[in-house]
C-alpha atoms as a PDB file:
ATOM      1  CA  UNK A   1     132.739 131.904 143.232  1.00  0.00           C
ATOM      2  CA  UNK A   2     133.970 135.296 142.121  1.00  0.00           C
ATOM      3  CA  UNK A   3     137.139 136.703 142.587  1.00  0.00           C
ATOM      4  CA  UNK A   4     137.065 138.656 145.520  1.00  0.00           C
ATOM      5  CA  UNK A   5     139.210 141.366 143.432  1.00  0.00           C
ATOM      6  CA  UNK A   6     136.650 141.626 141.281  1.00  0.00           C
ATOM      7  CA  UNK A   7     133.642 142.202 144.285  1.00  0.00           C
ATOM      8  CA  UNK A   8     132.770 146.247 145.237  1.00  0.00           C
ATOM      9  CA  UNK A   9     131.151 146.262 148.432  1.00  0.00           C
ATOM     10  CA  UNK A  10     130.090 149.296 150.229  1.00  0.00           C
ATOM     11  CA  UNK A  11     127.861 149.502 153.186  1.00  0.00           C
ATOM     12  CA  UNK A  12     126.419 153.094 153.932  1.00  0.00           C
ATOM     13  CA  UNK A  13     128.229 154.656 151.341  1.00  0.00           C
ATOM     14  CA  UNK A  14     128.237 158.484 150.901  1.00  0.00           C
ATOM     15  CA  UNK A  15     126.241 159.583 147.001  1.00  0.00           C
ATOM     16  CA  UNK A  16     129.770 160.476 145.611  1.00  0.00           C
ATOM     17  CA  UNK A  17     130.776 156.987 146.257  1.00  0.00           C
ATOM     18  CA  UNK A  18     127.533 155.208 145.431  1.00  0.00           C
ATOM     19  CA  UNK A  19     127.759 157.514 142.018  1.00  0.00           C
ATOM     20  CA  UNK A  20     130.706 156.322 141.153  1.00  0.00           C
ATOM     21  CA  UNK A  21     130.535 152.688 141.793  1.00  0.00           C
ATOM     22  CA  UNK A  22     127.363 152.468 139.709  1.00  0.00           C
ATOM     23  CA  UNK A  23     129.174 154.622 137.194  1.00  0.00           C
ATOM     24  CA  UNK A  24     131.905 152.021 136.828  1.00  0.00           C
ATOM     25  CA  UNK A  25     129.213 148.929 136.754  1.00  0.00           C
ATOM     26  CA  UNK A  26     127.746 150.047 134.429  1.00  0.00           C
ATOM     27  CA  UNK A  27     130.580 151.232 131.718  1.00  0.00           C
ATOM     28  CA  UNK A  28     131.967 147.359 132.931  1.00  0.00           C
ATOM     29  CA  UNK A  29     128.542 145.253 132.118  1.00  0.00           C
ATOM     30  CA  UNK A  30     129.565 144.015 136.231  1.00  0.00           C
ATOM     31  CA  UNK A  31     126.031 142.986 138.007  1.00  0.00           C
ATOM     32  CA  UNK A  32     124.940 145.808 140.160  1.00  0.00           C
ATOM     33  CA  UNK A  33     122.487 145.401 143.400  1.00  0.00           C
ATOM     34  CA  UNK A  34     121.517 148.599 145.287  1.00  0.00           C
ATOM     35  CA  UNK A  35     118.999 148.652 148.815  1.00  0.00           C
ATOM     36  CA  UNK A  36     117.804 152.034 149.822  1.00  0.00           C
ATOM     37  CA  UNK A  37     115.128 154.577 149.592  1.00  0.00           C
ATOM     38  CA  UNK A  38     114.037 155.035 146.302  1.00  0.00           C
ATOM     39  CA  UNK A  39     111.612 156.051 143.736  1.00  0.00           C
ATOM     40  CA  UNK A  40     110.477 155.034 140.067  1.00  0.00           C
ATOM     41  CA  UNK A  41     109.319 156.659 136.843  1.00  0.00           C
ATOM     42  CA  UNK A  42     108.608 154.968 133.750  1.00  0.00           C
ATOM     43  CA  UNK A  43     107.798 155.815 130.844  1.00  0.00           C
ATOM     44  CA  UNK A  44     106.816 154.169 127.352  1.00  0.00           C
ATOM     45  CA  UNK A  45     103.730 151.203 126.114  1.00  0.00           C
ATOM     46  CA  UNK A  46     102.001 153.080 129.486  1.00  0.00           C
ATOM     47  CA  UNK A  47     102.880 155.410 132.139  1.00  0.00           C
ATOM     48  CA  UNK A  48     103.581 154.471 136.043  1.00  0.00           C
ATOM     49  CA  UNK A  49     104.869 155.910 139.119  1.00  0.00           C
ATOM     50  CA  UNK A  50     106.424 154.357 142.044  1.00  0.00           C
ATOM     51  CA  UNK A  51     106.704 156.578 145.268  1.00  0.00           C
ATOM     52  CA  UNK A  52     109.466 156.371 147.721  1.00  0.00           C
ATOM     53  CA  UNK A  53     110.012 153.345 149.438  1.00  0.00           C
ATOM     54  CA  UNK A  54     112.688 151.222 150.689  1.00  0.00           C
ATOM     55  CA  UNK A  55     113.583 148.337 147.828  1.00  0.00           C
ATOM     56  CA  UNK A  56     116.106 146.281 146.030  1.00  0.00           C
ATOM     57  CA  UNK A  57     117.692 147.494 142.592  1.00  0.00           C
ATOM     58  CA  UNK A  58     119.227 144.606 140.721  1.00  0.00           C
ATOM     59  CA  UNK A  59     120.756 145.281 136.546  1.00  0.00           C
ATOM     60  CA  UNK A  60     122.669 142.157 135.173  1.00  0.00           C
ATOM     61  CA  UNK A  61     125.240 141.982 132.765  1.00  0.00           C
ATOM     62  CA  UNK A  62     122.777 141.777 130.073  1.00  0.00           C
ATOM     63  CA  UNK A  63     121.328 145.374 131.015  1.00  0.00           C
ATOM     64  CA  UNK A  64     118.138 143.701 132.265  1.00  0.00           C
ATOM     65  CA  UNK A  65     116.676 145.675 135.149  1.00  0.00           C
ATOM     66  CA  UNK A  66     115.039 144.480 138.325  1.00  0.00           C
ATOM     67  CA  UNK A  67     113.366 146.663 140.950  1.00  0.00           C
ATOM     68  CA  UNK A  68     111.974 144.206 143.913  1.00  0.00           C
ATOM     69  CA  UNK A  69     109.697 145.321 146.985  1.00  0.00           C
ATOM     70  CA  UNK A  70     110.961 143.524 150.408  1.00  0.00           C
ATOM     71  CA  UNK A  71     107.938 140.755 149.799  1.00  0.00           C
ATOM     72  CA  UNK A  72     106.896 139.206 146.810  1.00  0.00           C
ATOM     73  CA  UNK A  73     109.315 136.805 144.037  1.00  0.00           C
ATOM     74  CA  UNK A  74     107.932 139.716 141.074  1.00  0.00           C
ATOM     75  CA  UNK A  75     109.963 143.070 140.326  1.00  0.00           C
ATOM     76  CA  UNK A  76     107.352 146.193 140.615  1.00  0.00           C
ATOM     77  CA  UNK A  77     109.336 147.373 137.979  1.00  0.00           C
ATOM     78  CA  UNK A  78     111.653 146.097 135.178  1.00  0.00           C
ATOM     79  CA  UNK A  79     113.190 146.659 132.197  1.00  0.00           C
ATOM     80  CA  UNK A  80     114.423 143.529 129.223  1.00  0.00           C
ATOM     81  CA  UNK A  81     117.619 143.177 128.501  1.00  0.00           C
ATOM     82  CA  UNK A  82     119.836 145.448 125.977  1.00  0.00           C
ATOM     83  CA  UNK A  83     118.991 148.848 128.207  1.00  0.00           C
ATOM     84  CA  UNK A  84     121.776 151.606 127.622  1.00  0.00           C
ATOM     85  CA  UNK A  85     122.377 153.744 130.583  1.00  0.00           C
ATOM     86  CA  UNK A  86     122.763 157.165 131.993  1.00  0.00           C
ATOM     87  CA  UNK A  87     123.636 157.713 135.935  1.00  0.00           C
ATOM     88  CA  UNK A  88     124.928 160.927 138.384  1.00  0.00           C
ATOM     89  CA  UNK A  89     123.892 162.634 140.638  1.00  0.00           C
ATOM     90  CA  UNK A  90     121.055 165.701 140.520  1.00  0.00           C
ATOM     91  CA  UNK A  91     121.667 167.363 144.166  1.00  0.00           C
ATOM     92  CA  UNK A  92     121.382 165.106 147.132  1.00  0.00           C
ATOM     93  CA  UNK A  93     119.623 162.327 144.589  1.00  0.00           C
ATOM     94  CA  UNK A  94     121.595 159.429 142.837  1.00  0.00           C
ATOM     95  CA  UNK A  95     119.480 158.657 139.204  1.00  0.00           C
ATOM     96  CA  UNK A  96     120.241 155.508 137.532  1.00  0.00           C
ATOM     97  CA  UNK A  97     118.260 155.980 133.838  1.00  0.00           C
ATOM     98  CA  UNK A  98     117.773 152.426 131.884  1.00  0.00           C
ATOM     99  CA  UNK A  99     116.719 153.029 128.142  1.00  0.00           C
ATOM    100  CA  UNK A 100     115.271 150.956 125.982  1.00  0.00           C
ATOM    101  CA  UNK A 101     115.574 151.485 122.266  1.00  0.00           C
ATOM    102  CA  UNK A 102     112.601 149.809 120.319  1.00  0.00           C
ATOM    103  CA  UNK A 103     110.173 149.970 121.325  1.00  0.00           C
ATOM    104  CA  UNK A 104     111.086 152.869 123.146  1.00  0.00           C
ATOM    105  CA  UNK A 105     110.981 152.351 127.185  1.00  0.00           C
ATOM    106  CA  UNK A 106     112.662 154.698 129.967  1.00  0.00           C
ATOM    107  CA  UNK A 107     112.774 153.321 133.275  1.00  0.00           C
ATOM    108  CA  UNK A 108     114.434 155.869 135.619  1.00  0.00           C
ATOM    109  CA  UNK A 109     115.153 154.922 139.796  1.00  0.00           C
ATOM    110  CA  UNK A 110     116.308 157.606 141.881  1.00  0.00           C
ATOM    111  CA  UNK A 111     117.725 156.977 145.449  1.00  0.00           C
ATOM    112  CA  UNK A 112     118.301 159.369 148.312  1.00  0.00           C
ATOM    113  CA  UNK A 113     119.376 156.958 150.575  1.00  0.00           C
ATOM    114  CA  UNK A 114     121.805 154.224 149.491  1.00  0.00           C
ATOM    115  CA  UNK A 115     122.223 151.310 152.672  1.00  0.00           C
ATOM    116  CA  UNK A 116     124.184 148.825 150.125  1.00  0.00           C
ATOM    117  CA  UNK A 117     125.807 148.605 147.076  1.00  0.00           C
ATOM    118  CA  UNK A 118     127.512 145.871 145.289  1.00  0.00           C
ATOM    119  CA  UNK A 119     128.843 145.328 141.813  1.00  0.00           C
ATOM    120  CA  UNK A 120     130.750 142.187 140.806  1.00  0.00           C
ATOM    121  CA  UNK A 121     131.318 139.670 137.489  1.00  0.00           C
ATOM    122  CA  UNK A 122     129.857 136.167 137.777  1.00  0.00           C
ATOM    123  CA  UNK A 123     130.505 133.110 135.598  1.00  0.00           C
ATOM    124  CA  UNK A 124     127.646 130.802 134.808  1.00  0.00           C
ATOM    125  CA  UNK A 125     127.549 128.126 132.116  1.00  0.00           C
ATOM    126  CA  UNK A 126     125.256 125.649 134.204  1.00  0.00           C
ATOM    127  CA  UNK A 127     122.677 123.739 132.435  1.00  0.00           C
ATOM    128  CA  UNK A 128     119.284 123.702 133.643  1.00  0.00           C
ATOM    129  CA  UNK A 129     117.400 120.638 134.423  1.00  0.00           C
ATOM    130  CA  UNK A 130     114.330 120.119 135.714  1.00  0.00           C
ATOM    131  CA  UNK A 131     113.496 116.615 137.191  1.00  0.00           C
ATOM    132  CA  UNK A 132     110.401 115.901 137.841  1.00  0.00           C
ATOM    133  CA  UNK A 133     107.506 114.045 136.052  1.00  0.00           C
ATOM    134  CA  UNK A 134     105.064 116.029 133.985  1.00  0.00           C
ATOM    135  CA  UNK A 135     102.975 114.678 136.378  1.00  0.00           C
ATOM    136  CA  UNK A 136     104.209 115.936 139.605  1.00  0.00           C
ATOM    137  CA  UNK A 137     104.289 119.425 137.657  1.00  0.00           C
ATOM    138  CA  UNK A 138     100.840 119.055 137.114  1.00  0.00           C
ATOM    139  CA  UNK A 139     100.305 118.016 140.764  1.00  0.00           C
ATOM    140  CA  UNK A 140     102.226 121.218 141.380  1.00  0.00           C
ATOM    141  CA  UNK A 141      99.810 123.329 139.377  1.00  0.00           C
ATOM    142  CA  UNK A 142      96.440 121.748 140.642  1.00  0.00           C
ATOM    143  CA  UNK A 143      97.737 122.549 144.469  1.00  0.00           C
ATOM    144  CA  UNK A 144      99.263 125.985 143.695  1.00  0.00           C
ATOM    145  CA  UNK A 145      98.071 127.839 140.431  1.00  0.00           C
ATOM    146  CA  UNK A 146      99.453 130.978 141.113  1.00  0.00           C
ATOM    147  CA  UNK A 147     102.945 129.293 140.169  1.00  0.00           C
ATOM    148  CA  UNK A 148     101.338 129.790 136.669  1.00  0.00           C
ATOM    149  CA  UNK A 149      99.671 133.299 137.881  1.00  0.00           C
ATOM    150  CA  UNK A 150      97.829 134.840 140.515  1.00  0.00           C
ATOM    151  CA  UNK A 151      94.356 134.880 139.951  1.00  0.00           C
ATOM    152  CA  UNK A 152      94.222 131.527 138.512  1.00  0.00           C
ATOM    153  CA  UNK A 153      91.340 128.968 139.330  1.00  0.00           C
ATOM    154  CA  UNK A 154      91.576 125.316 138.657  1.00  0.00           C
ATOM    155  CA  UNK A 155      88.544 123.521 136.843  1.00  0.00           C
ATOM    156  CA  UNK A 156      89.902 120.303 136.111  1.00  0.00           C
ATOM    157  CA  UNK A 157      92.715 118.138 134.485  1.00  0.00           C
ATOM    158  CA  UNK A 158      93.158 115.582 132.256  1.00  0.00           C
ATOM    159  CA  UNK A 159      90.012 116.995 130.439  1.00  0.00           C
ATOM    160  CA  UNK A 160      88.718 115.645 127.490  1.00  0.00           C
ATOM    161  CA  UNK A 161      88.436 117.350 124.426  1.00  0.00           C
ATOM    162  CA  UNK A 162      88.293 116.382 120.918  1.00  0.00           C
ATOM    163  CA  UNK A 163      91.754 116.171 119.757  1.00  0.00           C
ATOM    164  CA  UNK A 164      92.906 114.553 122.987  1.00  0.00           C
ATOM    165  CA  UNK A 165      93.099 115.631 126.768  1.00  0.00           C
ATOM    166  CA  UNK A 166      94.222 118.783 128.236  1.00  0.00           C
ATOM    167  CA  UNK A 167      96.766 118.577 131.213  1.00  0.00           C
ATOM    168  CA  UNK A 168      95.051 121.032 133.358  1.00  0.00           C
ATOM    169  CA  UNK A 169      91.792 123.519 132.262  1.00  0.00           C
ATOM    170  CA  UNK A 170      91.191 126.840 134.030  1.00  0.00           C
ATOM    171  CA  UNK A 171      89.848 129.915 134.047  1.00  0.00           C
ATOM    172  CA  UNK A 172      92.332 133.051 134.620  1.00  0.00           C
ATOM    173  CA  UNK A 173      91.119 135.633 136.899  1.00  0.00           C
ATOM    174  CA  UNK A 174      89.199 137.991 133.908  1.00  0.00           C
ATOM    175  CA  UNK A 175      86.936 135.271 132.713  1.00  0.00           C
ATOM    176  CA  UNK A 176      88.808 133.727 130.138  1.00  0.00           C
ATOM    177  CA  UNK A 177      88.892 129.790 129.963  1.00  0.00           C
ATOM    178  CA  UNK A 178      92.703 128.899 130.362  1.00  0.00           C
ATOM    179  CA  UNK A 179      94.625 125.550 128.426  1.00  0.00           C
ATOM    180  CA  UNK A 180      97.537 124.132 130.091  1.00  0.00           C
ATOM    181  CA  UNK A 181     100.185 122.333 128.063  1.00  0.00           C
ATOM    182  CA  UNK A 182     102.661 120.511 130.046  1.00  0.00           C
ATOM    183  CA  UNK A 183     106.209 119.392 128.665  1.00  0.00           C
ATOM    184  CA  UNK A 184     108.904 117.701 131.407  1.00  0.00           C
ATOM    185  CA  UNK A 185     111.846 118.495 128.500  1.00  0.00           C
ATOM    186  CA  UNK A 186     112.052 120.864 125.616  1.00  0.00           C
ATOM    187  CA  UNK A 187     108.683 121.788 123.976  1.00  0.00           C
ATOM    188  CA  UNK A 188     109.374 121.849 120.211  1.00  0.00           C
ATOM    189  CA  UNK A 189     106.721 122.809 117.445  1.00  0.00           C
ATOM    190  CA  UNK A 190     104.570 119.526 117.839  1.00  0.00           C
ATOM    191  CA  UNK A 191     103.775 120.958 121.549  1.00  0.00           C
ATOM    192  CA  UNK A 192     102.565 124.498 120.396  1.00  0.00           C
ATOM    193  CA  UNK A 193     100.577 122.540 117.602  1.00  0.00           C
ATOM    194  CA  UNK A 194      98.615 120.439 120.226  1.00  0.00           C
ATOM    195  CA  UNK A 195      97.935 123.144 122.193  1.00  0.00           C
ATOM    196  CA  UNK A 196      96.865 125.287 119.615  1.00  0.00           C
ATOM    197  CA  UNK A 197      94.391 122.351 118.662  1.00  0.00           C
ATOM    198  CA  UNK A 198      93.144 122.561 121.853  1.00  0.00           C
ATOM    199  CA  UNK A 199      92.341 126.194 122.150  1.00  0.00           C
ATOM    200  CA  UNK A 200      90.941 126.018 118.862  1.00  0.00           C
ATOM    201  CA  UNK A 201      88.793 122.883 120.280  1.00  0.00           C
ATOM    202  CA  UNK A 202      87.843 124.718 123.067  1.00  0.00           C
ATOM    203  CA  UNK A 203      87.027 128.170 121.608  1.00  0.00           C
ATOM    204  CA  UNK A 204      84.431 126.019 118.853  1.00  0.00           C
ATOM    205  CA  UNK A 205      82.963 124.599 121.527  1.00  0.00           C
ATOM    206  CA  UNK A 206      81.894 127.160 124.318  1.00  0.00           C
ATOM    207  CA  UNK A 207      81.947 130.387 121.879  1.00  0.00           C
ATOM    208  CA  UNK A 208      84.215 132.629 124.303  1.00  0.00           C
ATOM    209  CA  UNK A 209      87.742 133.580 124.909  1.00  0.00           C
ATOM    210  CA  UNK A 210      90.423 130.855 125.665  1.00  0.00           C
ATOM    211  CA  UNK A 211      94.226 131.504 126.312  1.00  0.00           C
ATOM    212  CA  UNK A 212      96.827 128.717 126.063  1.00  0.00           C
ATOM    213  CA  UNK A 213     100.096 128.318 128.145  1.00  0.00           C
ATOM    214  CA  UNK A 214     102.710 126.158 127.580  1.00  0.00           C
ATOM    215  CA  UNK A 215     104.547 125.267 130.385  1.00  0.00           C
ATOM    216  CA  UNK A 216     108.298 123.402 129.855  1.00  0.00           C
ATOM    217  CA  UNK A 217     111.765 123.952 131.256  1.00  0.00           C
ATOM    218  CA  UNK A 218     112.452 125.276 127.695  1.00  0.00           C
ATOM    219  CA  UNK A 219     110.951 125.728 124.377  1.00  0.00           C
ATOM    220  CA  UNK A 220     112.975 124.954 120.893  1.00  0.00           C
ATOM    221  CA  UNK A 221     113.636 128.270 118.712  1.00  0.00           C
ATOM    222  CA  UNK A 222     111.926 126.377 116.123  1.00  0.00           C
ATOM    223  CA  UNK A 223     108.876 126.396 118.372  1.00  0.00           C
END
């Protein structure tokens, strides 16, 4: 648990308050999470705008940024980490601006009503462990594919092909025939050569477009 010393909470507070909080966040790395009324422009690989609407503003210490809707486990908006930021306040409207450097990125959320705000340091150095058989994962897969992604229909599993048998086949939802890898524990380079085998096998065989997804807790940097 935190400190509590080193918790900011406000409830309702006024935009000179809410500005400064996030102003001190942010010059601190602390975690800051924001609910109100906001809106989103971003700008960079594409264009998108976000009208006003009442949602969840997350940035980690990283300077990773999340923007969440009240439904749904995706942001509608985010940023990687490494962003370098820019907040104030233009009239009656906080602006929080996240940049990204290379490739260039600007994400930029503006609130005019702020319900909560909190900023705080957390300590994590918990591994991660995931126990459960590669074949309950597939199990998992087969019953829900849009833990994978939405749009994604189920063909078969185990599936033979010629350089062995693929953990679950698919097809995504534009077209394209879909390879699932499965690894309970660290996938090194031996898993991203068998499934590269596999799309190759695959691609030979039917003459179309075939993606390949490896799915493990955690995949070696000499992967």
């Amino acid at each position: 648990m935190p400190d509590k010393e080193m918790i900011t909470v406000l409830e309702a507070p006024t935009r000179e308050e809410a500005a400064e909080a996030v102003k001190s966040a942010l010059s601190r790395r602390r975690i800051l999470m924001m609910v109100g009324n906001c809106w989103v422009n971003y700008q960079g690989r594409a264009r998108s705008i976000l009208n006003p609407g009442e949602r969840i503003l997350i940035i980690k210490e990283d300077g990773s940024v999340l923007v969440h809707r009240p439904r749904g486990y995706e942001p509608v908006n985010w940023q990687p980490p490494g962003c370098i930021f820019h907040s104030g306040l233009e009239g009656d409207v906080l602006f929080i601006k996240a940049v990204r450097r290379k490739p260039r990125e600007v994400l930029q959320v503006f609130f005019d009503k702020i319900y909560f705000l909190a900023a705080m340091s957390l300590l994590d150095k918990g591994e991660f462990s995931l126990h459960a058989s590669e074949e309950e994962m597939q199990k998992a897969i087969m019953n829900q594919p849009s833990l994978i992604e939405d749009g994604l229909r189920i063909i078969a599993y185990e599936k033979k092909v010629e350089p062995g048998f693929v953990d679950v086949y698919g097809v995504d939802r534009d077209g394209r025939l879909v390879v699932i890898e499965i690894k309970r524990r660290t996938a090194g380079k031996e898993a991203v050569l068998q499934l590269s085998r596999y799309v190759d096998s695959l691609r030979g065989e039917h003459g179309r477009k075939v993606r390949g997804i490896l799915v493990a807790p955690k995949i070696a940097r000499q992967a």
